[in-house]
Protein backbone atom coordinates (compact mmCIF):
# COMPACT_ATOMS: atom_id res chain seq x y z
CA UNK A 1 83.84 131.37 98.89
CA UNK A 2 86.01 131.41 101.81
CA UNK A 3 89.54 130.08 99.86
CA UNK A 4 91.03 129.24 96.38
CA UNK A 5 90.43 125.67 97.26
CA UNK A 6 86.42 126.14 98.03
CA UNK A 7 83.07 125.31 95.78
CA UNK A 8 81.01 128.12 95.50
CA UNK A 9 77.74 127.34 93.54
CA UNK A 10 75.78 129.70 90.79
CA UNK A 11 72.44 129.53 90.62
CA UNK A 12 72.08 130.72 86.86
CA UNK A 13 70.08 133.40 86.83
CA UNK A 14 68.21 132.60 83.65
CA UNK A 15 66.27 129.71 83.33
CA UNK A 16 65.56 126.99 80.18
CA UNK A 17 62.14 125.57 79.66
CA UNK A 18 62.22 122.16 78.06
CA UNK A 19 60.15 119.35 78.19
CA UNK A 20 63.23 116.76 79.29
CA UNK A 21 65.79 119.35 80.90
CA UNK A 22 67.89 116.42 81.68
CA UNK A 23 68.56 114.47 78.84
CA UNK A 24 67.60 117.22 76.11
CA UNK A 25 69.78 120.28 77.58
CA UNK A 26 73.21 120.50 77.95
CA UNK A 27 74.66 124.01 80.03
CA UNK A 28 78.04 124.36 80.39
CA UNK A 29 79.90 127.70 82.30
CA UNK A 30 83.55 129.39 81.02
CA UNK A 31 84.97 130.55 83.95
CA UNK A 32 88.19 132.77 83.04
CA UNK A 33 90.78 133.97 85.62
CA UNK A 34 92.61 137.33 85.52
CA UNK A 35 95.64 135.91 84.75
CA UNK A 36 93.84 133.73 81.34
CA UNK A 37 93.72 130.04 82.99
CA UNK A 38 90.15 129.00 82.23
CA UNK A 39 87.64 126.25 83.62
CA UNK A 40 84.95 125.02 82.03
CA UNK A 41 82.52 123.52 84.25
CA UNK A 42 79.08 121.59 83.46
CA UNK A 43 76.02 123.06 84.56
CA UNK A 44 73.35 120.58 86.33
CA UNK A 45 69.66 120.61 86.59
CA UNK A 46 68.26 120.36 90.04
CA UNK A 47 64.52 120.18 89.39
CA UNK A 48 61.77 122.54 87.27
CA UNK A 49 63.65 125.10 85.56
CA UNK A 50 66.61 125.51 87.88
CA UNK A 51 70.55 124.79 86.82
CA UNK A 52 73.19 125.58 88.90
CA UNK A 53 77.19 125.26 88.25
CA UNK A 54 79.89 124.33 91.00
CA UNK A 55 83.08 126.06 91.02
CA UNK A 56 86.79 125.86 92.32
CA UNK A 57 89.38 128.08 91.86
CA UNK A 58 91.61 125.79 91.99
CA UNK A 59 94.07 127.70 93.92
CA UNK A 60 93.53 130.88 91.63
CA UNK A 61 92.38 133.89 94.03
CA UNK A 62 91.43 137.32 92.62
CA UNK A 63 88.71 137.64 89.55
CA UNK A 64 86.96 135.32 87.82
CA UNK A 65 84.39 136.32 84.78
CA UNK A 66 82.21 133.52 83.52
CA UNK A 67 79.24 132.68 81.03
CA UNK A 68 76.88 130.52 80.35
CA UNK A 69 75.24 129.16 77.24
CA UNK A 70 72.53 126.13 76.38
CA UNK A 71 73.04 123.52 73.66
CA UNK A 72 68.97 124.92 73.14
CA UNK A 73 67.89 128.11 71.53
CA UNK A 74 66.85 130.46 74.72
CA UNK A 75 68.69 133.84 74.46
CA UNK A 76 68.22 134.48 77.98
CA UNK A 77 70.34 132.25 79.50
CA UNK A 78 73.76 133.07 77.13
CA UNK A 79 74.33 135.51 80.70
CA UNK A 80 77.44 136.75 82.30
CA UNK A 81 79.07 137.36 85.72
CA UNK A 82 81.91 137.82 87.94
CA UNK A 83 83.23 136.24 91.01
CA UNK A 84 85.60 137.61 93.32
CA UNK A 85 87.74 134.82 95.20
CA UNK A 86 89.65 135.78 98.28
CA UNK A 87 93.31 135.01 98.87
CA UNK A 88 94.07 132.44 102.10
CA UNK A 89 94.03 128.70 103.29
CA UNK A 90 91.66 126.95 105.36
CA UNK A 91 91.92 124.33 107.63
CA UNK A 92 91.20 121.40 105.79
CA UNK A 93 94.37 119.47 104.28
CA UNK A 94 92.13 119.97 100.85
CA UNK A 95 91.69 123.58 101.24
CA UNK A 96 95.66 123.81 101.97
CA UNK A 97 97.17 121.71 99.27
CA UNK A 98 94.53 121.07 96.25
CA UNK A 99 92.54 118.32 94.95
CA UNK A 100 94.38 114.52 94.75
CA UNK A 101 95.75 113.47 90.98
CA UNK A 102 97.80 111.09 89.55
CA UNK A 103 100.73 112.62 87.99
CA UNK A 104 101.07 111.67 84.28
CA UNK A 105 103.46 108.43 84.30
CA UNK A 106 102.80 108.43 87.73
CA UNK A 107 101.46 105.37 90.18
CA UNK A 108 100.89 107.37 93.21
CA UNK A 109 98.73 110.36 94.35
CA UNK A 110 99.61 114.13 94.88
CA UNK A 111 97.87 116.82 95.78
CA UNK A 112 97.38 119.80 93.36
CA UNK A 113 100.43 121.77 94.60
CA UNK A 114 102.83 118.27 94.44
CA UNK A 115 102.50 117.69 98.72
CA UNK A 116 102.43 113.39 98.26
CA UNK A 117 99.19 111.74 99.58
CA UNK A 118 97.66 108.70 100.66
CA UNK A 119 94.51 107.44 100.19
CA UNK A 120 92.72 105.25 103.33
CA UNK A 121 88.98 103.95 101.65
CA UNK A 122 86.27 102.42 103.63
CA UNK A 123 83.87 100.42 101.37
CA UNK A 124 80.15 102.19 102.52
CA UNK A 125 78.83 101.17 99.01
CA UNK A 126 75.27 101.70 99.55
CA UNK A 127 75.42 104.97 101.98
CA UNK A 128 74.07 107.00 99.23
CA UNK A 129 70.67 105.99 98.82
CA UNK A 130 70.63 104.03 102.26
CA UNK A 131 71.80 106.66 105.34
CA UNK A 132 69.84 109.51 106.64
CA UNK A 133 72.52 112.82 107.05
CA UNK A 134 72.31 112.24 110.98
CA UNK A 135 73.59 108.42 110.18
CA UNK A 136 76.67 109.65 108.13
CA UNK A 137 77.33 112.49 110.70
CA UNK A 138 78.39 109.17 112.91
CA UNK A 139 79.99 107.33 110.45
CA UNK A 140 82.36 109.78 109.32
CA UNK A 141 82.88 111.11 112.65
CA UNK A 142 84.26 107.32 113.55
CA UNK A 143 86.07 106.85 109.79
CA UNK A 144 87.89 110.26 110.32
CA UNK A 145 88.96 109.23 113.85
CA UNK A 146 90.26 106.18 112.55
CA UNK A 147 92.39 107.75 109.89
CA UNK A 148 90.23 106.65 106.76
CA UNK A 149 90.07 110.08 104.09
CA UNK A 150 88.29 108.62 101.77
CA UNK A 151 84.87 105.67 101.28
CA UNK A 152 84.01 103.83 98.19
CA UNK A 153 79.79 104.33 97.02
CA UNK A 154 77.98 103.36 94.46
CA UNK A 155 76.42 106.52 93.64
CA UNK A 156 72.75 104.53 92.77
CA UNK A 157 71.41 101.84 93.83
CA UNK A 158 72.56 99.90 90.47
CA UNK A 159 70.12 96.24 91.11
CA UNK A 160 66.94 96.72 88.46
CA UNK A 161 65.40 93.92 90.29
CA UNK A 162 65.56 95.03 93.63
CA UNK A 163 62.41 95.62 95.84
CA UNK A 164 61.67 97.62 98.67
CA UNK A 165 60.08 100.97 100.17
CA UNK A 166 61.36 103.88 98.96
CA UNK A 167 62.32 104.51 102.90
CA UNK A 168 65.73 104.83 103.96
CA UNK A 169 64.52 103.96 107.71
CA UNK A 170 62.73 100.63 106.78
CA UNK A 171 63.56 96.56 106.01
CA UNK A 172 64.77 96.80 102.54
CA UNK A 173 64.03 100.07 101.66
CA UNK A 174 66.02 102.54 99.36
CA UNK A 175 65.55 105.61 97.59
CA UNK A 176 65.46 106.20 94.03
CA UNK A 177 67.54 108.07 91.78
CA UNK A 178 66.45 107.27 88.42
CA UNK A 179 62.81 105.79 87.67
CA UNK A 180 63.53 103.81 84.72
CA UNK A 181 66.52 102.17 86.16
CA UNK A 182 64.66 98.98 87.16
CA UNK A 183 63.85 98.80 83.09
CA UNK A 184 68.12 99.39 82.33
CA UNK A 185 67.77 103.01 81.15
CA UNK A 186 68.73 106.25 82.99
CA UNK A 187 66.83 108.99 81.84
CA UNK A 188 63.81 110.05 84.28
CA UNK A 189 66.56 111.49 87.24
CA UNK A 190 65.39 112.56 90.39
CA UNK A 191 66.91 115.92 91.42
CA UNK A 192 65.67 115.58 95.51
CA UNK A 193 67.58 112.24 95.53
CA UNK A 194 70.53 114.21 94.51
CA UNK A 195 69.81 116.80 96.85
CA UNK A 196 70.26 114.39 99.50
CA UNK A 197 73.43 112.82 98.37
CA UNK A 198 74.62 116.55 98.24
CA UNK A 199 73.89 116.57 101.98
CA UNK A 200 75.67 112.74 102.78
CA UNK A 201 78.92 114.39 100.34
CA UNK A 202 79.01 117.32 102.28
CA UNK A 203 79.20 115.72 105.38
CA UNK A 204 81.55 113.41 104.24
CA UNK A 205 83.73 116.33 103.11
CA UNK A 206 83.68 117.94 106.11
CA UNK A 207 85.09 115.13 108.01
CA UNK A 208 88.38 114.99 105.29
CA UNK A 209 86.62 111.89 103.18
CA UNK A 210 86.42 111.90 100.04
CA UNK A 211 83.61 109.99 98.38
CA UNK A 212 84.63 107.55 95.20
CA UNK A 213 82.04 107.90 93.34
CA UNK A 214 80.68 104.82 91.01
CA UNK A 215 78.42 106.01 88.41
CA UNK A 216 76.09 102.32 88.47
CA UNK A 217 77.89 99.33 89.08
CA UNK A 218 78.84 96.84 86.79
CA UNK A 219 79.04 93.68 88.98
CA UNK A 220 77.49 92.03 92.12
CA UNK A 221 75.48 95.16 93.46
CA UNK A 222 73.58 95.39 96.33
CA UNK A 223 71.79 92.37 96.73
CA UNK A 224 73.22 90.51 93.12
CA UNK A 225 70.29 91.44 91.33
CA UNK A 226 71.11 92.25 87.80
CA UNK A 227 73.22 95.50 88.27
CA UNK A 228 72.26 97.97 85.05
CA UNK A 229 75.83 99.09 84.63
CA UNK A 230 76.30 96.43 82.30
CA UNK A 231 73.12 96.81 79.92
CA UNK A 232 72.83 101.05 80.30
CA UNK A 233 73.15 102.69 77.03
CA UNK A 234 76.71 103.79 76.99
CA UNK A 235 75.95 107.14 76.05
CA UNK A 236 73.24 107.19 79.00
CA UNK A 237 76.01 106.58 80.85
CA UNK A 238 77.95 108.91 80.02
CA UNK A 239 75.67 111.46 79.94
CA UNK A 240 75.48 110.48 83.82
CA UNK A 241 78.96 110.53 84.70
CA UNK A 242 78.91 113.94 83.19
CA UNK A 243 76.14 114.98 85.63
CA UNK A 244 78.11 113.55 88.41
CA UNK A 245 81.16 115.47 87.89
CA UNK A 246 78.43 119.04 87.62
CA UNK A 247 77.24 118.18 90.96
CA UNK A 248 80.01 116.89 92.38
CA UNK A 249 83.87 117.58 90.77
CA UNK A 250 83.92 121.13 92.28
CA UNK A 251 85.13 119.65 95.58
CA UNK A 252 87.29 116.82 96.16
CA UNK A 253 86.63 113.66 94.57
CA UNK A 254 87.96 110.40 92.92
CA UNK A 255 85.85 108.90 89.58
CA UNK A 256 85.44 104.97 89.63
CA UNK A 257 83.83 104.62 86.32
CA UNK A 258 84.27 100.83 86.26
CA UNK A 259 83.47 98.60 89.45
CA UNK A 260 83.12 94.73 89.73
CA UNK A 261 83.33 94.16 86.14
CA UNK A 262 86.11 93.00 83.76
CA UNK A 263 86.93 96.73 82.59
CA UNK A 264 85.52 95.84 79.15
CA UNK A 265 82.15 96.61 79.37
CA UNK A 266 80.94 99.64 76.84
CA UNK A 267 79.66 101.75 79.73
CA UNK A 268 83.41 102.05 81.14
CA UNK A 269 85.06 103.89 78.26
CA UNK A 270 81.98 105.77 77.27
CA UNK A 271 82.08 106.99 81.38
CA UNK A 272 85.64 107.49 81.62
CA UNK A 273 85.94 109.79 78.11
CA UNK A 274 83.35 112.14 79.34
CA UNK A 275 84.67 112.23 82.78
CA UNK A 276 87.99 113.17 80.87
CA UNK A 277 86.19 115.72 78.74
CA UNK A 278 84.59 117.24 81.38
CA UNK A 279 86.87 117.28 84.56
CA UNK A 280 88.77 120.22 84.18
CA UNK A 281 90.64 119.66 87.70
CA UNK A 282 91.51 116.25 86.42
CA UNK A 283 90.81 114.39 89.65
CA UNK A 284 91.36 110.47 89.73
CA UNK A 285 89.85 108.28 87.47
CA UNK A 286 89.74 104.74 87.39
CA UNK A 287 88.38 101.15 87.68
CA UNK A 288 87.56 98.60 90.11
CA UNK A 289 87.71 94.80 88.69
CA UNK A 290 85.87 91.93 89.89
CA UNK A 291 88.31 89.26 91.46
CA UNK A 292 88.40 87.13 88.21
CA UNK A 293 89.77 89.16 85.33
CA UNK A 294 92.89 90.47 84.30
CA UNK A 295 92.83 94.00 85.30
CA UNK A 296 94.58 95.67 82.78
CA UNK A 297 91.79 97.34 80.61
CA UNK A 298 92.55 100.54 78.87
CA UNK A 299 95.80 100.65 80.02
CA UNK A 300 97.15 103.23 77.71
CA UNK A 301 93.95 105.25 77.95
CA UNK A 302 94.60 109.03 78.50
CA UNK A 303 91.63 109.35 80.74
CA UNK A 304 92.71 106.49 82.95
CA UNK A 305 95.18 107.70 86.15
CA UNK A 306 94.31 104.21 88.32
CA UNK A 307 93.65 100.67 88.43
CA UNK A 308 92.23 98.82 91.55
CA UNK A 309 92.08 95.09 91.84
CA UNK A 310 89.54 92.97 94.11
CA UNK A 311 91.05 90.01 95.60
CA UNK A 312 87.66 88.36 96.65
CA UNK A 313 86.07 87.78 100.00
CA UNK A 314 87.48 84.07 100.63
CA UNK A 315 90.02 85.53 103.31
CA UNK A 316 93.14 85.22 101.35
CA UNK A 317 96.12 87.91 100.83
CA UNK A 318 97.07 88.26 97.68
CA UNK A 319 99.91 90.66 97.04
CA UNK A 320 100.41 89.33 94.17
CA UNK A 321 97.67 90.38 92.46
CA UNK A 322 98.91 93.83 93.33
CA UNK A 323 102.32 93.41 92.80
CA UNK A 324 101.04 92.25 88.76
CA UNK A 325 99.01 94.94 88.04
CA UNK A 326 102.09 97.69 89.01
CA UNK A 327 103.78 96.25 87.20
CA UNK A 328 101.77 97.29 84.19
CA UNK A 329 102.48 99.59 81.43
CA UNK A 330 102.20 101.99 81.11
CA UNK A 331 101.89 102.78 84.63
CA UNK A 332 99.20 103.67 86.27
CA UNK A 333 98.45 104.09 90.06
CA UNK A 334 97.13 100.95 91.74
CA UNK A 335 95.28 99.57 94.95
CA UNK A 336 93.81 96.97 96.27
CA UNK A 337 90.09 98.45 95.84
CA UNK A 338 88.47 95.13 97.57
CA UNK A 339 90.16 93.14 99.97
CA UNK A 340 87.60 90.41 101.99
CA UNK A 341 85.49 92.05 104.26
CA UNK A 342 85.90 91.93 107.90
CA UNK A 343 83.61 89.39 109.58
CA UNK A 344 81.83 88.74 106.29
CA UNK A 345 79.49 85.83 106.48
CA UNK A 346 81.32 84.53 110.15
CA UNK A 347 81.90 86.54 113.01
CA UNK A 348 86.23 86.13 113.21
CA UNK A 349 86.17 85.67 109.07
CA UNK A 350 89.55 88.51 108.25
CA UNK A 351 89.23 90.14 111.59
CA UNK A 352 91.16 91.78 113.51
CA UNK A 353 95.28 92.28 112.57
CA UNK A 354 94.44 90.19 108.95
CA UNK A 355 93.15 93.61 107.94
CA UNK A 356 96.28 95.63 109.51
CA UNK A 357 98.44 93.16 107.40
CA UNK A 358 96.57 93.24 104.39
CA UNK A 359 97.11 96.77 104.26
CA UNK A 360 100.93 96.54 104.61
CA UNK A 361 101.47 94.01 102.25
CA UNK A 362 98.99 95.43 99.69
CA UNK A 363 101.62 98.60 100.06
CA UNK A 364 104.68 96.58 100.06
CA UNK A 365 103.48 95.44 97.26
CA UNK A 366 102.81 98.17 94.81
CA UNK A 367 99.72 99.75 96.12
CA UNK A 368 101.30 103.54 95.88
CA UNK A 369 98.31 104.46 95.61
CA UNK A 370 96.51 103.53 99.04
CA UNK A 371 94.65 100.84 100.75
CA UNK A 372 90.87 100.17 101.23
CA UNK A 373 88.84 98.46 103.75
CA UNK A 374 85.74 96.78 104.41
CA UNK A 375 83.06 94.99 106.87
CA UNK A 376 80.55 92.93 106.26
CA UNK A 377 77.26 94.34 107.04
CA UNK A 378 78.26 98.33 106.70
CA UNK A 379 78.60 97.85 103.08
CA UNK A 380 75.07 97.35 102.13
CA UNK A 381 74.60 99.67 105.29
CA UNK A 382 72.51 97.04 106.76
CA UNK A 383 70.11 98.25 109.21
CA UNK A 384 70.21 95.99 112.04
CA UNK A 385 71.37 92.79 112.52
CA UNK A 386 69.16 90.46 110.85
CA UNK A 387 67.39 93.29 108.77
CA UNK A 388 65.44 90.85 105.94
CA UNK A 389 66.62 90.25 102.35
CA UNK A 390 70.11 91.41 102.81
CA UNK A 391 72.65 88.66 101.30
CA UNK A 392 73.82 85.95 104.81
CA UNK A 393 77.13 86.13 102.22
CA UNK A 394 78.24 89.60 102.78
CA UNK A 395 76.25 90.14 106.20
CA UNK A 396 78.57 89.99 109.29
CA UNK A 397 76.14 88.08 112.16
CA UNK A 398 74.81 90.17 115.02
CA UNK A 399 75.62 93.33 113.29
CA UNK A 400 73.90 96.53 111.62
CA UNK A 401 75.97 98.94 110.07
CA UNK A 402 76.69 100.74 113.38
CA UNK A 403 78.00 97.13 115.40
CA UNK A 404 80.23 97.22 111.79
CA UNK A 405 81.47 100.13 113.05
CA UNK A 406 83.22 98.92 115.57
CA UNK A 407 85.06 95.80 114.66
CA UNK A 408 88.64 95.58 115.03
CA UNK A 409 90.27 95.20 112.00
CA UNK A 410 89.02 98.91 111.06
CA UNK A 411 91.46 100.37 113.21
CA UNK A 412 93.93 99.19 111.69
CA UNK A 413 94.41 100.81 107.49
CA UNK A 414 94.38 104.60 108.91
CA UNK A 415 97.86 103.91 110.61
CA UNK A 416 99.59 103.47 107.43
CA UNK A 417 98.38 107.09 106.35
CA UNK A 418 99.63 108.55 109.88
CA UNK A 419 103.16 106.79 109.67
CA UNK A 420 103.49 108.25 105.97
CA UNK A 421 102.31 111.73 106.46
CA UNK A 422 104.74 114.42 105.52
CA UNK A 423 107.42 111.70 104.34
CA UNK A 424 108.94 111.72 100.61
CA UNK A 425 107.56 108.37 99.70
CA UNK A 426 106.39 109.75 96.18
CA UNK A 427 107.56 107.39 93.43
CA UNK A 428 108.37 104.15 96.53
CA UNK A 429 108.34 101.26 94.44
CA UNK A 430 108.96 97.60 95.77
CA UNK A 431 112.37 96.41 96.38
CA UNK A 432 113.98 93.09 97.05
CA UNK A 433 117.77 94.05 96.77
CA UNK A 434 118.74 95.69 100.21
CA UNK A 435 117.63 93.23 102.68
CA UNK A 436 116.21 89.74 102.92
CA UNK A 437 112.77 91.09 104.41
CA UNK A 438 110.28 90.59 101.82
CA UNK A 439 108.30 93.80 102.15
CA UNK A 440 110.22 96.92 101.64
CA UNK A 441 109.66 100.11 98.99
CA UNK A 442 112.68 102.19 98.61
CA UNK A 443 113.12 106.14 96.67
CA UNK A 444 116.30 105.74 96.19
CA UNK A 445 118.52 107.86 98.64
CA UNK A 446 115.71 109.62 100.22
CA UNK A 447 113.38 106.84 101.69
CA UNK A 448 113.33 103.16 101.88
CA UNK A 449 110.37 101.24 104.20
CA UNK A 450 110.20 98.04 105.96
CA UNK A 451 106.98 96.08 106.86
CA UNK A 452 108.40 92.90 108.85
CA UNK A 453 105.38 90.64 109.79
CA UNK A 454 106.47 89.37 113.01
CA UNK A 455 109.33 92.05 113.49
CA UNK A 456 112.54 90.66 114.45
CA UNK A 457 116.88 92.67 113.81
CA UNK A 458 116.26 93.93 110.23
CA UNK A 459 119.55 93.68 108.28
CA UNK A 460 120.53 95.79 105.41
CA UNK A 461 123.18 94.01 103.49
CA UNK A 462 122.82 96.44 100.69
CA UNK A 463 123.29 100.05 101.91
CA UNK A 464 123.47 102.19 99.11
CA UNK A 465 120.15 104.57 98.33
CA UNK A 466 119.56 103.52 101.98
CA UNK A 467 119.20 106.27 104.23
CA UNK A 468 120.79 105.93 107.29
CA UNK A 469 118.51 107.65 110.04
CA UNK A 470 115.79 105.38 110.95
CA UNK A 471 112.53 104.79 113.20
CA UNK A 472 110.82 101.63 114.31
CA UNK A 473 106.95 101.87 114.53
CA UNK A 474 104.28 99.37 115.49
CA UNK A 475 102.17 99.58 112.66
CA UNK A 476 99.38 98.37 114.87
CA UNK A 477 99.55 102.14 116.25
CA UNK A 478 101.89 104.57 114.70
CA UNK A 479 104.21 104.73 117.83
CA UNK A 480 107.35 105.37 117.37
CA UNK A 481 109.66 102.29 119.53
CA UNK A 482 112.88 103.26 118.45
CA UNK A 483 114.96 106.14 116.81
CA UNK A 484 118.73 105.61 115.76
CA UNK A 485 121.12 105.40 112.94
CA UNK A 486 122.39 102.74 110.74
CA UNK A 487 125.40 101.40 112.04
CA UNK A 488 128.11 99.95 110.44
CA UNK A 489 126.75 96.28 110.43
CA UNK A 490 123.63 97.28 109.22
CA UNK A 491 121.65 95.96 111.45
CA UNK A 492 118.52 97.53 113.07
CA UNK A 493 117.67 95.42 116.20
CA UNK A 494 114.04 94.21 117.36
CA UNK A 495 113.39 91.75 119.59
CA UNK A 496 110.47 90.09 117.38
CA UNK A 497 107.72 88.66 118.37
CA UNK A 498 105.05 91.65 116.67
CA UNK A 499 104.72 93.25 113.84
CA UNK A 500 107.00 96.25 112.89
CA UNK A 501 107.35 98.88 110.61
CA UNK A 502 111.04 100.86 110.07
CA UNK A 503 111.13 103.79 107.79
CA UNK A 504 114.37 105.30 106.46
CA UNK A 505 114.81 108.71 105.52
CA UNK A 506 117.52 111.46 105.09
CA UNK A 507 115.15 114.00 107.17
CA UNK A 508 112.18 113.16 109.64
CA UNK A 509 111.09 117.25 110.08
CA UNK A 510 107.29 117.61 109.93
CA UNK A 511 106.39 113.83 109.90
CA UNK A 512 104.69 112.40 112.79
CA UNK A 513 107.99 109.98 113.31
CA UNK A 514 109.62 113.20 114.07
């Protein structure tokens, strides 16, 4: 382990023989620290007669002890160790600061020592049983670059009537992670297909993304048909989400238990209680609605920290939508988790800027919590244009997931995380009362933010909890066009024409509008 922020797996040196390790054993690990904090951590089966358990110190260097026990009868695995974790940071910005949560009350994300965050999602839904590690080297090599930290998957391939090879390199082929999922059951897992995803997560980690991980999707799916999240045995489900957060919740990683559904289904509680139960590091948990539903399921639920909206794929923005689910109680964090996909169905369709202004107004809105993007095509992770029985709905034309790469409009989301890095824009909340621009989020007296569409002299009639040092960016790029102060007839000029962005705040040190 080379920090206090690092996984370090145990293979458990004592093994349990049972006819259906994976539904019929349960192995959990007690990992103490010198100083008494404890972690309990699930134990996952990874084939014959091997478990293993991933561990973070969660910041804690010096000695852990642990032990392990089975919910069977085999003596010889109630065994006992110690791990020795070294002081220091790392490079990554996870390594340095902690895992993301959602402070309790709170609508935004922090890391584990309090430094605010961001999250920037891509939507690669179908990466995980789709992409070969050399094709996901290249996508998160161009995400990362583009200032996207984190990418939205459905951690199966959820459609029981889907048809193909079990080949990730051919026309509609997948591979498999359960065998009875086609029949709405998951009990018969495959540990190599998890093996692989360990690979794609690792990579994706390396690169500063962090995967969302959706246990089996409730909605539309890959190819719309019949996803199994909605007819899975709830405790089948939540026996899975369990298993997800052995494998993966010992590095970073945000919990979608509900996606494309109206929040209701059984599945979704049953998934987000044992995430809860489970998740000692208490990393985001949430759901993802369909475009038609309220979005306001479990509100009050102690295991829920977020709530994402979908506002369709006709090419619409609707802040709105946002702007009503923030305002919520009690409050949870909130983002637009499906905006329409770039070039989806037409080449032009949400292109371009529409996806830079989505982004802002989603934030201006209420979205505290981040922004997410998608294209048409790299979603289903399409492997050429024209690849056969992929849906001419969500497919962008002339384009494989690589082309998807490259369209426009995915240049533009990252830029919000660049202009807020290293500001104090923890609790921002929309605001309508210091100036007539219709896009602003204010902490009072420390930060206050305007998005004006087609820029333009912002006035601030209203002054107070308005800081007076200032910077106007082009949100199209992060750079910086102007530094001053407020003067006395509060007026910040622009000669219009493009879209700006001025920020407010008492102190700029350590930003990138420094």
């Amino acid at each position: 382990m080379s920090t206090p922020w690092s996984s370090v797996e145990i293979a458990l040196p004592a093994t349990v023989a049972h006819d259906d390790p994976y539904t019929g054993v349960d192995v959990e690990v007690v990992l103490t620290h010198a100083s008494g904090r404890v972690v309990r951590r699930p134990a996952f089966w990874d084939g014959g007669s091997t478990w293993r358990v991933r561990f973070c110190a969660a910041g804690l260097a010096g000695t852990w002890t642990w032990a392990a026990s089975a919910s069977v009868e085999d003596p010889g695995l109630t065994v006992t160790g110690t791990l020795d974790v070294p002081a220091g940071t790392g490079d990554g910005v996870f390594e340095r600061h902690g895992f993301w949560r959602v402070p309790e009350g709170g609508r935004h994300l922090v890391h584990a020592d309090g430094t605010p965050a961001f999250l920037v999602g891509d939507t690669a839904w179908a990466l995980p049983w789709r992409a070969t590690v050399e094709q996901a080297e290249v996508y998160a090599a161009d995400r990362a670059a583009k200032g996207f930290n984190a990418v939205l998957l459905m951690s199966v391939q959820p459609d029981t009537r889907a048809v193909g090879p079990q080949d990730r390199g051919a026309d509609e082929g997948f591979a498999v992670a359960f065998d009875d999922l086609p029949g709405g059951t998951l009990q018969r897992l495959r540990p190599d297909y998890f093996q692989h995803l360990d690979a794609l997560v690792g990579v994706l980690r390396r690169h500063g993304i962090v995967p969302v991980l959706q246990p089996v999707f409730q909605g539309f799916g890959w190819k719309g048909l019949d996803a199994a999240g909605t007819v899975v045995p709830p405790a089948q489900y939540a026996r899975y989400c369990r298993y997800l957060v052995a494998r993966y919740g010992a590095g970073p990683a945000v919990w979608l238990v509900g996606a494309d559904g109206t929040g209701d289904e059984p599945q979704i509680a049953a998934g987000g209680r044992e995430v809860h139960a489970w998740d000692d590091y208490a990393q985001p948990t949430g759901i993802h609605y369909r475009p038609h539903t309220t979005a306001d399921s479990h509100q009050d639920a102690d295991w829920l920290d977020f709530q994402w909206c979908q506002t369709g794929h006709r090419g619409d923005h609707v802040p709105e939508r946002v702007a009503d689910m923030a305002r919520n109680l009690p409050p949870k964090a909130v983002a637009n988790g499906e905006p329409t996909y770039e070039n989806t169905a037409r080449t032009g369709f949400a292109a371009g800027w529409w996806q830079g202004h989505e982004a802002w107004g989603n934030l201006c809105a209420g979205a505290a919590m981040g922004v997410v993007y998608g294209a048409g095509s790299l979603w289903q992770w399409q492997l050429h244009p024209g690849e056969t029985g992929q849906s001419p709905l969500f497919s962008a034309p002339g384009a494989g997931w690589r082309e998807a790469l490259a369209f426009e409009g995915s240049n533009y989301p990252g830029v919000l995380n660049r202009v807020l890095h290293g500001l104090p824009f923890t609790g921002a909340r929309p605001d309508w009362s210091h100036t007539p621009n219709p896009r602003n989020l204010l902490v009072p007296g420390v930060f206050f933010l305007a998005y004006c569409a087609d820029g333009g002299d912002l006035r601030v009639v209203v002054r107070d909890g308005v800081p007076e040092p200032y910077r106007v960016v082009d949100p199209r790029t992060g750079e910086v066009l102007a530094r001053g102060v407020l003067g006395a007839d509060g007026t910040v000029p622009d000669p219009g024409g493009a879209p700006r962005v001025v920020v407010f705040c008492r102190d700029f040190t350590g930003s990138a509008l420094e």
